[in-house]
C-alpha atoms as a PDB file:
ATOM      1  CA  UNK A   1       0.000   0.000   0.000  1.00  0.00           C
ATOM      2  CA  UNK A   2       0.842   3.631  -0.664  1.00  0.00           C
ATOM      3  CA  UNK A   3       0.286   6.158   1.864  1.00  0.00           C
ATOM      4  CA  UNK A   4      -0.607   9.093   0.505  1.00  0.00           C
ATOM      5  CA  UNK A   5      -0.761  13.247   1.516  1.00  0.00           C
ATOM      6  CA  UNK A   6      -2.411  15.865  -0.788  1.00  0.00           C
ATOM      7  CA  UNK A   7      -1.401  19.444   0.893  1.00  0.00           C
ATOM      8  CA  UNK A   8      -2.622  22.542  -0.539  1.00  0.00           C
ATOM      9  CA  UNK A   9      -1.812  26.299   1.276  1.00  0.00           C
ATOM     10  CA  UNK A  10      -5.367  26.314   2.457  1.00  0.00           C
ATOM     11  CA  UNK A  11      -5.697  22.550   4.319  1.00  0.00           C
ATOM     12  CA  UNK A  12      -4.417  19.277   4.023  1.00  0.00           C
ATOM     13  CA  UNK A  13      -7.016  17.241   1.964  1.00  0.00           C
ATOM     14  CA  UNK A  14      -6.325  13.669   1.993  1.00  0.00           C
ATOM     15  CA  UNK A  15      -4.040  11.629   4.211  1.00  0.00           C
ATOM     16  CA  UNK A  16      -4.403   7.726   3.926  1.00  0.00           C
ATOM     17  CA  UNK A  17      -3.196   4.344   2.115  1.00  0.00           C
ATOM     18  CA  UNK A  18      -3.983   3.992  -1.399  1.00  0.00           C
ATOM     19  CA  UNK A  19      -2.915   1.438  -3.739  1.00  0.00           C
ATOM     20  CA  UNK A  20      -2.669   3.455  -6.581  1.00  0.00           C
ATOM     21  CA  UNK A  21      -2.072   7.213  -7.324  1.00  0.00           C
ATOM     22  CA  UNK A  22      -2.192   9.001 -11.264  1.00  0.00           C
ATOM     23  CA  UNK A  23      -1.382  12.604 -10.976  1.00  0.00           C
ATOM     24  CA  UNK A  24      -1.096  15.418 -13.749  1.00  0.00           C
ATOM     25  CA  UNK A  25       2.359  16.062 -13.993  1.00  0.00           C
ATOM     26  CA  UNK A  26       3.410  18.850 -16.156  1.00  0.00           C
ATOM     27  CA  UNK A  27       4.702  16.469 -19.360  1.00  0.00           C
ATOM     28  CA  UNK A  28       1.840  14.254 -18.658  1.00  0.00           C
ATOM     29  CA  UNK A  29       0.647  11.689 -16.803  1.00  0.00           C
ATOM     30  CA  UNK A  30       2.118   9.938 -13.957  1.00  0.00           C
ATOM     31  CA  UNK A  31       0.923   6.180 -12.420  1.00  0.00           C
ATOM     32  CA  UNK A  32       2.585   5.185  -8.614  1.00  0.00           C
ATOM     33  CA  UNK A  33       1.961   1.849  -7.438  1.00  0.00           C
ATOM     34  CA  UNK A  34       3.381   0.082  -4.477  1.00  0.00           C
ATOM     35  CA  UNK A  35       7.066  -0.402  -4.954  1.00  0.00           C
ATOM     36  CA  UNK A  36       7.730   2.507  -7.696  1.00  0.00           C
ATOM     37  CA  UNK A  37      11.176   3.816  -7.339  1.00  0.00           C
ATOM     38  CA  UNK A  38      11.774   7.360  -6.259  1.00  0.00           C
ATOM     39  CA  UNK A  39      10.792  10.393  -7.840  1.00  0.00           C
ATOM     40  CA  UNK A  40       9.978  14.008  -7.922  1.00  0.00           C
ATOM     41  CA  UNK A  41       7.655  15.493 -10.373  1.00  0.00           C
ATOM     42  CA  UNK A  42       6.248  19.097 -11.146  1.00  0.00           C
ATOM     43  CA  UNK A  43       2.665  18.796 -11.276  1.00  0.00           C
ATOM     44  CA  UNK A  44       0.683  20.497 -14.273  1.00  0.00           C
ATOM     45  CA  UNK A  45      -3.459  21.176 -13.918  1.00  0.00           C
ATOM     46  CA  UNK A  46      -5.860  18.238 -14.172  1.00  0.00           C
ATOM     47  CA  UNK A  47      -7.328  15.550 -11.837  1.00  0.00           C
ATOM     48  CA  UNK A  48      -5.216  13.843  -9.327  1.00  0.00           C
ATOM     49  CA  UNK A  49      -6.800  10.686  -9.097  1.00  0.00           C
ATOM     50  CA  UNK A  50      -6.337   7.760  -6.090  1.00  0.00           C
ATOM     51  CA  UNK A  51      -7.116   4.234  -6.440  1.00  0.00           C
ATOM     52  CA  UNK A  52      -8.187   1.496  -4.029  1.00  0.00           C
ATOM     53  CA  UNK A  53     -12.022   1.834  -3.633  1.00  0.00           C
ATOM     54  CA  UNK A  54     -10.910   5.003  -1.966  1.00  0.00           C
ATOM     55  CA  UNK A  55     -12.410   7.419  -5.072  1.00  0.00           C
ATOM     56  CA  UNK A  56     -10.650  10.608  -4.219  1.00  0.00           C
ATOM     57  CA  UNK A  57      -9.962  12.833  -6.856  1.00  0.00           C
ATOM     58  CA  UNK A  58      -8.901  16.606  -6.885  1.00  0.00           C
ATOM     59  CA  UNK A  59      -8.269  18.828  -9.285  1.00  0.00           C
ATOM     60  CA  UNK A  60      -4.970  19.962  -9.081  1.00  0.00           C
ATOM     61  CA  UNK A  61      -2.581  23.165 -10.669  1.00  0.00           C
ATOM     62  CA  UNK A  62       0.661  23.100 -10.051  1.00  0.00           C
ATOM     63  CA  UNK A  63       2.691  22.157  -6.997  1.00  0.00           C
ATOM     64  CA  UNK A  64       5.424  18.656  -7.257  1.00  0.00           C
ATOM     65  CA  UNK A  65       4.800  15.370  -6.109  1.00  0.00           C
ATOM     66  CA  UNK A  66       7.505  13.067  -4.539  1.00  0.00           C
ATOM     67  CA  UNK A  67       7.452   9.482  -3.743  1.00  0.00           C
ATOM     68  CA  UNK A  68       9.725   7.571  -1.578  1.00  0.00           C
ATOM     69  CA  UNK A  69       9.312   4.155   0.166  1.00  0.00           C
ATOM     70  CA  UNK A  70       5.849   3.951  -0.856  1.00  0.00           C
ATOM     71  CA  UNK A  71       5.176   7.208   0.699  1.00  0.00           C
ATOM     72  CA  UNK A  72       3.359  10.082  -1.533  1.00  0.00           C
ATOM     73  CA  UNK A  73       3.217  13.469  -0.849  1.00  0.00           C
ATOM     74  CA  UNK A  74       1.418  15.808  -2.878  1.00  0.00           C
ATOM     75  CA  UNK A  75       1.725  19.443  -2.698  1.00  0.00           C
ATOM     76  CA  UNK A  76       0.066  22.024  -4.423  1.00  0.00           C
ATOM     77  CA  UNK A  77      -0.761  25.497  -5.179  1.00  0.00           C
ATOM     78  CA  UNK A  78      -3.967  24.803  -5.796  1.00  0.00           C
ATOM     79  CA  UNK A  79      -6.530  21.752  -4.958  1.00  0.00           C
ATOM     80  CA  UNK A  80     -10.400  20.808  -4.793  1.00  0.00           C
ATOM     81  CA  UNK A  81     -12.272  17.700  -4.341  1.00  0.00           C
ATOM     82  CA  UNK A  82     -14.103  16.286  -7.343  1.00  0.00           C
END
C-alpha cells in the first residue's frame, strides 16, 4: 500500500493508504503503485486521481509530487475535491 498526503496552502485534503495514485504532472501523466522507485515530479493542472475503492480525486494546478518508500506526498498550489 501507498500512503498518501495531498497538501494545498489552504488545508491538508487527503491523508491515507492507497494502492494506486495518477497525478497530472506537467509532461503528462504519472501512475505510482506500491514499490515505484523514487521520484519528484512538477505537477501540471488536471485531476489527481487515487485508487483502491478510496475514489478521491482533486483537481490539481501546479505544486510537485515526490514518492519515496511507498510514501506520496502531494503538494500544491492549488486543490479541490471532485
Amino acid at each position: 500500500m501507498l500512503t498518501v498526503s495531498v497538501i494545498s496552502p489552504e488545508a491538508v485534503l487527503y491523508e491515507g493508504t492507497t494502492d494506486s495514485v495518477v497525478a497530472p504532472a506537467f509532461d503528462g501523466e504519472v501512475g505510482i503503485l506500491t514499490g515505484h522507485a523514487p521520484m519528484m515530479a512538477l505537477l501540471g493542472k488536471g485531476v489527481l486521481r487515487l485508487g483502491g475503492g478510496t475514489g478521491q480525486r482533486f483537481n490539481v494546478d501546479g505544486g510537485f509530487l515526490q514518492v519515496a518508500d511507498n510514501v506520496v506526498r502531494v503538494v500544491t498550489e492549488k486543490a479541490s475535491a471532485v
